[in-house]
Protein backbone atom coordinates (compact mmCIF):
# COMPACT_ATOMS: atom_id res chain seq x y z
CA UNK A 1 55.55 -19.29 70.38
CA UNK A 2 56.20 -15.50 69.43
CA UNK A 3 54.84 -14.23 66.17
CA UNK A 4 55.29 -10.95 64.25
CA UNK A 5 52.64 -8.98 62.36
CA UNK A 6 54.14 -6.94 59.67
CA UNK A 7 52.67 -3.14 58.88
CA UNK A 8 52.76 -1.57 55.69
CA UNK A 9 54.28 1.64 57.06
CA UNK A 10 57.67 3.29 55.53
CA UNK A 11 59.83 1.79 57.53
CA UNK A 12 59.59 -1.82 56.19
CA UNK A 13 61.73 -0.56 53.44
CA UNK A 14 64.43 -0.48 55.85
CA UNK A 15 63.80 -3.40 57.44
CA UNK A 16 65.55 -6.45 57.54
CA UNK A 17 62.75 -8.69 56.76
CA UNK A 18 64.65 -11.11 55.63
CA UNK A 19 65.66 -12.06 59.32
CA UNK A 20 62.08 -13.35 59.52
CA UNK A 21 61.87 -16.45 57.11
CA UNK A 22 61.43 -18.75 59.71
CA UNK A 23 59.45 -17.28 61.48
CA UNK A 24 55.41 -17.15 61.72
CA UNK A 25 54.47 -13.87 60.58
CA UNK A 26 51.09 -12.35 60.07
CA UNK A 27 51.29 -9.64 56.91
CA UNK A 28 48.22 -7.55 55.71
CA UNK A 29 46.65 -5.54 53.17
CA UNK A 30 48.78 -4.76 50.51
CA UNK A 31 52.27 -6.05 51.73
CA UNK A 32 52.96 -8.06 47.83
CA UNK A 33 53.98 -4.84 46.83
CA UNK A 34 57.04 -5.46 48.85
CA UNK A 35 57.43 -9.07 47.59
CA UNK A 36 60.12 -8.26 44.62
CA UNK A 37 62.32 -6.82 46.99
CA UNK A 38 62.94 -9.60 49.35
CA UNK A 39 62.41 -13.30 49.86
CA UNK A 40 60.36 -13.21 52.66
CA UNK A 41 56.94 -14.04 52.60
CA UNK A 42 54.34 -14.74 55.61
CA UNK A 43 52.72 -17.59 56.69
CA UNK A 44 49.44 -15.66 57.25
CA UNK A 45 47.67 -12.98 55.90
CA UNK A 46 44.87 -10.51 57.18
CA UNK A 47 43.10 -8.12 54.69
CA UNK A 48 40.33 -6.09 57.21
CA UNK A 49 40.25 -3.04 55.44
CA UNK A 50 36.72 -1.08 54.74
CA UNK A 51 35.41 -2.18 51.20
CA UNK A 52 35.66 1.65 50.16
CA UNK A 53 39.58 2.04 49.95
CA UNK A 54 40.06 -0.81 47.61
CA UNK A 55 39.20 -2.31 43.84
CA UNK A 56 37.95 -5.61 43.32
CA UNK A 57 40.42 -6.39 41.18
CA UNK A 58 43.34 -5.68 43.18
CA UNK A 59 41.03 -7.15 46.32
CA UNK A 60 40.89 -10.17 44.91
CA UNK A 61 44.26 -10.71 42.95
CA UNK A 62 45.58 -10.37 46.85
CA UNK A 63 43.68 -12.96 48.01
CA UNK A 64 44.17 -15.31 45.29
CA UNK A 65 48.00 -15.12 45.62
CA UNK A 66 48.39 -15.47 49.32
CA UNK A 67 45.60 -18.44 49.26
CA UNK A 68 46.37 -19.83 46.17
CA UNK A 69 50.76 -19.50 45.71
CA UNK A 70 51.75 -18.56 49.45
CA UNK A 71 49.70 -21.43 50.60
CA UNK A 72 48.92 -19.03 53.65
CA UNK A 73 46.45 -19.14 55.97
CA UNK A 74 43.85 -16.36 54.71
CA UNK A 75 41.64 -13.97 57.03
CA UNK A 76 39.57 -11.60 55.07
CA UNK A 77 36.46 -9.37 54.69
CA UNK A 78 33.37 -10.50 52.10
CA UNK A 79 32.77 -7.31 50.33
CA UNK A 80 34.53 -8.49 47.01
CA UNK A 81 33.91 -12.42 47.10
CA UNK A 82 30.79 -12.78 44.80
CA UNK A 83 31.51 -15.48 42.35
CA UNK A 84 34.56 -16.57 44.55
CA UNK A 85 33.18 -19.72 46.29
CA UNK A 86 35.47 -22.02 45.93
CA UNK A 87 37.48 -19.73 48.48
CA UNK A 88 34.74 -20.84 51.37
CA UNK A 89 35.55 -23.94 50.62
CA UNK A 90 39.20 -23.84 51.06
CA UNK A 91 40.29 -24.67 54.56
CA UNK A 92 42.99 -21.97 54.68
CA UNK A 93 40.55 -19.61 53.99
CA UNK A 94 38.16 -17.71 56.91
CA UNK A 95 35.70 -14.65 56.09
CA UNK A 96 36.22 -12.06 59.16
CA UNK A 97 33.13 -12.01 61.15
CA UNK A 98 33.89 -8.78 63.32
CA UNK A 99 31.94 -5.93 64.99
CA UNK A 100 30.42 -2.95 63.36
CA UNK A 101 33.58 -0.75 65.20
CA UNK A 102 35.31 -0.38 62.62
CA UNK A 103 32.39 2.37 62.14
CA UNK A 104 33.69 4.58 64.97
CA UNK A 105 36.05 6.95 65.60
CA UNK A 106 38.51 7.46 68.60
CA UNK A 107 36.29 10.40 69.44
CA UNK A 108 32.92 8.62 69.76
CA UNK A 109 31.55 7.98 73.42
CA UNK A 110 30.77 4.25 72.18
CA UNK A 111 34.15 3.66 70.50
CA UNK A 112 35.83 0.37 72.03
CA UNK A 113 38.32 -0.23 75.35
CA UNK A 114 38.39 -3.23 75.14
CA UNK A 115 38.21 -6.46 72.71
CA UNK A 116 35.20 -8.25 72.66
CA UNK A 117 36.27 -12.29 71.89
CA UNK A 118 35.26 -14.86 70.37
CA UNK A 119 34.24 -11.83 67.94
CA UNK A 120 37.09 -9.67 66.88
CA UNK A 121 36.91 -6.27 67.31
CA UNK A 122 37.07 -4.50 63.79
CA UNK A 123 38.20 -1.26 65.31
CA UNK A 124 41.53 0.88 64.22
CA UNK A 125 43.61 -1.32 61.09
CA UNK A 126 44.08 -4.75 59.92
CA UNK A 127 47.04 -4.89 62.01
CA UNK A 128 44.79 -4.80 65.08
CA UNK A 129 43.20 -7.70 63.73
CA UNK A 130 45.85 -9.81 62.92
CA UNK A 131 47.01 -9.09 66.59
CA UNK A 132 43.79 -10.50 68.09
CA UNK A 133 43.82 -13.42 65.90
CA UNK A 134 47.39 -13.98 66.67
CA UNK A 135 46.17 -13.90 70.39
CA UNK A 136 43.73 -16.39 69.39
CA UNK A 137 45.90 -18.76 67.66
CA UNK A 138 47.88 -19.11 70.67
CA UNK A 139 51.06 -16.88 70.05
CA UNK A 140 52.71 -14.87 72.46
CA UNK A 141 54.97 -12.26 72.44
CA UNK A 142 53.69 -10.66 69.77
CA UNK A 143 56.20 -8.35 67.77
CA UNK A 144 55.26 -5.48 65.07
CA UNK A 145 57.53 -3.97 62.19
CA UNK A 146 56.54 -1.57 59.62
CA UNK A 147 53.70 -0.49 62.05
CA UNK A 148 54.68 3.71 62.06
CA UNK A 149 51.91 5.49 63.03
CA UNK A 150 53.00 8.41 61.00
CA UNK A 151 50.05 9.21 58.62
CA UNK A 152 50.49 12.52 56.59
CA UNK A 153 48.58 13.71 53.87
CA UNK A 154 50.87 11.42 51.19
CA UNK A 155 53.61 8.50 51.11
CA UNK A 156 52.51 6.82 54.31
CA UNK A 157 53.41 3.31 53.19
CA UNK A 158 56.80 1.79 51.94
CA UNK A 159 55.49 2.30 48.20
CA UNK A 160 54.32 4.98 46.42
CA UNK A 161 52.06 2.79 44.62
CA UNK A 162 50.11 1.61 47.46
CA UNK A 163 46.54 2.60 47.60
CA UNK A 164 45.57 5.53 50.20
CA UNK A 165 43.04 5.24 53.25
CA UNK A 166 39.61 7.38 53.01
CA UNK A 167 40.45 8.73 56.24
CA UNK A 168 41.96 11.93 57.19
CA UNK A 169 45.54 11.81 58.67
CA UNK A 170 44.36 13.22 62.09
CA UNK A 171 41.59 10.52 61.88
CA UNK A 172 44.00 7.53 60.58
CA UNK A 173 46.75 8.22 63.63
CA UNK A 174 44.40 8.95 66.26
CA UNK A 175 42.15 6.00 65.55
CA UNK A 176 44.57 3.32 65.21
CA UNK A 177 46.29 4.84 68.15
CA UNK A 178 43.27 4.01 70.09
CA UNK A 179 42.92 1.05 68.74
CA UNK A 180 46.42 0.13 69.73
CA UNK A 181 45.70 1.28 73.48
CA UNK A 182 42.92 -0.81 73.56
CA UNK A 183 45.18 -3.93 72.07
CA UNK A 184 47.83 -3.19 74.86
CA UNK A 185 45.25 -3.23 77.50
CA UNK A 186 43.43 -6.41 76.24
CA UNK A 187 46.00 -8.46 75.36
CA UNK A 188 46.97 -11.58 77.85
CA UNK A 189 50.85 -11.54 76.03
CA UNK A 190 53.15 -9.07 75.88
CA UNK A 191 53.40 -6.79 72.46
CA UNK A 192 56.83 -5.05 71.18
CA UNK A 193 56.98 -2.38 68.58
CA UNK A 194 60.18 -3.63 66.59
CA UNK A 195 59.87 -1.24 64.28
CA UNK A 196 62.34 1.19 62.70
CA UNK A 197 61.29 4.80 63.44
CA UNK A 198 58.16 5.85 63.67
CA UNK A 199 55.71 7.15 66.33
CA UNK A 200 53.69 3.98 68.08
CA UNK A 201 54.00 4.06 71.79
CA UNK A 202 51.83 2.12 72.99
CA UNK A 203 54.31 -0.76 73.35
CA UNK A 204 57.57 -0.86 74.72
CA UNK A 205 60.43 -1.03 72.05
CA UNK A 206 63.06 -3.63 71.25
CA UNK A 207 65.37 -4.02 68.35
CA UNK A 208 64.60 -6.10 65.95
CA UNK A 209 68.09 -7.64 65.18
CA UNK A 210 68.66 -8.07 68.83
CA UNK A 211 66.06 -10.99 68.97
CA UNK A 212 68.05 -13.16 66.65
C-alpha cells in the first residue's frame, strides 16, 4: 500500500494536502503548525530531531497532541520524556532506538551508504526516518511533499514561526542530500518526490494531483 511522508519545507503551503485525507501519511517534527490551515492530519508521526534544536515544552506539547488527540501512531527520540511514562506505556507510542549517525556529516569517511535494519539509521532528517520505518511497516511506493531541499540562511519551512536547525545551510542540504542518496539506494520500493518546487533529486518526480 503506498504511503506519503510529509516535509516541513515551503512548499507545503502550496500544497494540496487536503487530497491526502485518506490516505496513510507519515508527518514530522513540527508539521501542527500547519494544522489551522487545513483538515488534514496524519496517521503517523516521526519527531527524530537532535535534542539541541528544540524546547521541552514545545517537544513535548507535540507529542502529547499527535499521541494523545490525533490518536497517531508516535515514533520519537527520549531526550525530553522524563516524567512522561505513561507515554511507554501507550501502545501507539515507540522511543527511536537508532544509530549514533546522526553524529556525522556527509563529509566524514565513516558517514553511512547504506541503512543498517532492524536499527534505523539516524542519519540526514526525520524524514529519512519516517521513510525507513515506512519501509518497515510494509508500504511501498513511498511518496514525499514538502520535502525541498532548499536550506538558506532563513524561512526554510512553510512558517515563519517554525524553529531553525543548528546546522549551517551548506551542512543541512548536503547532509540530508546524502542521506537521501543513501535512502534511494537502500530502499526495496520505489520513492517519488511529489513535491512542489524545490531542489531534491534523488527521486524521480511525479505530480501530486496526477495520482488521484
Amino acid at each position: 500500500m503506498r504511503c506519503f511522508v510529509v516535509g516541513n519545507g515551503k512548499s507545503l503551503a502550496s500544497t494540496n494536502l487536503e487530497l491526502l485525507q485518506n490516505e496513510a501519511c507519515f508527518g514530522v517534527n513540527s508539521i501542527s503548525l500547519i494544522y489551522p490551515y487545513t483538515k488534514w492530519r496524519p496517521k503517523f508521526y516521526v519527531r527524530a530531531e537532535e535534542a539541541a534544536t528544540q524546547s521541552p515544552l514545545n517537544y513535548v506539547e507535540d507529542l502529547r497532541l499527535h499521541i494523545e488527540d490525533l490518536k497517531c501512531e508516535v515514533w520519537a527520540n527520549v531526550w525530553f520524556l522524563k516524567g512522561m511514562q505513561e507515554l511507554d506505556r501507550n501502545r501507539n507510542f515507540h522511543a527511536i532506538a537508532s544509530c549514533t549517525h546522526h553524529l556525522k556529516h556527509f563529509d566524514e569517511q565513516d558517514s553511512p551508504h547504506l541503512w543498517h535494519f532492524p536499527l534505523l539509521c539516524g542519519f540526514g532528517s526525520s524524514v529519512n526516518v519516517a521513510i525507513q520505518i515506512a519501509v518497515q511497516r510494509g508500504f511501498g511506493p513511498i511518496y514525499l511533499v514538502g520535502c525541498d531541499l532548499d536550506y538558506k540562511e532563513k524561512q526554510n519551512h512553510f512558517d515563519d514561526n517554525y524553529t531553525a536547525g543548528m546546522r549551517s545551510p551548506r551542512y543541512n542540504n548536503m547532509d540530508i542530500l546524502a542521506a537521501h542518496m543513501v535512502a534511494a539506494r537502500s530502499s526495496p520500493v520505489k520513492i517519488y518526490n511529489a513535491g512542489v518546487g524545490g531542489t531534491l533529486e534523488a527521486y524521480e518526480r511525479v505530480v501530486l494531483e496526477k495520482l488521484f
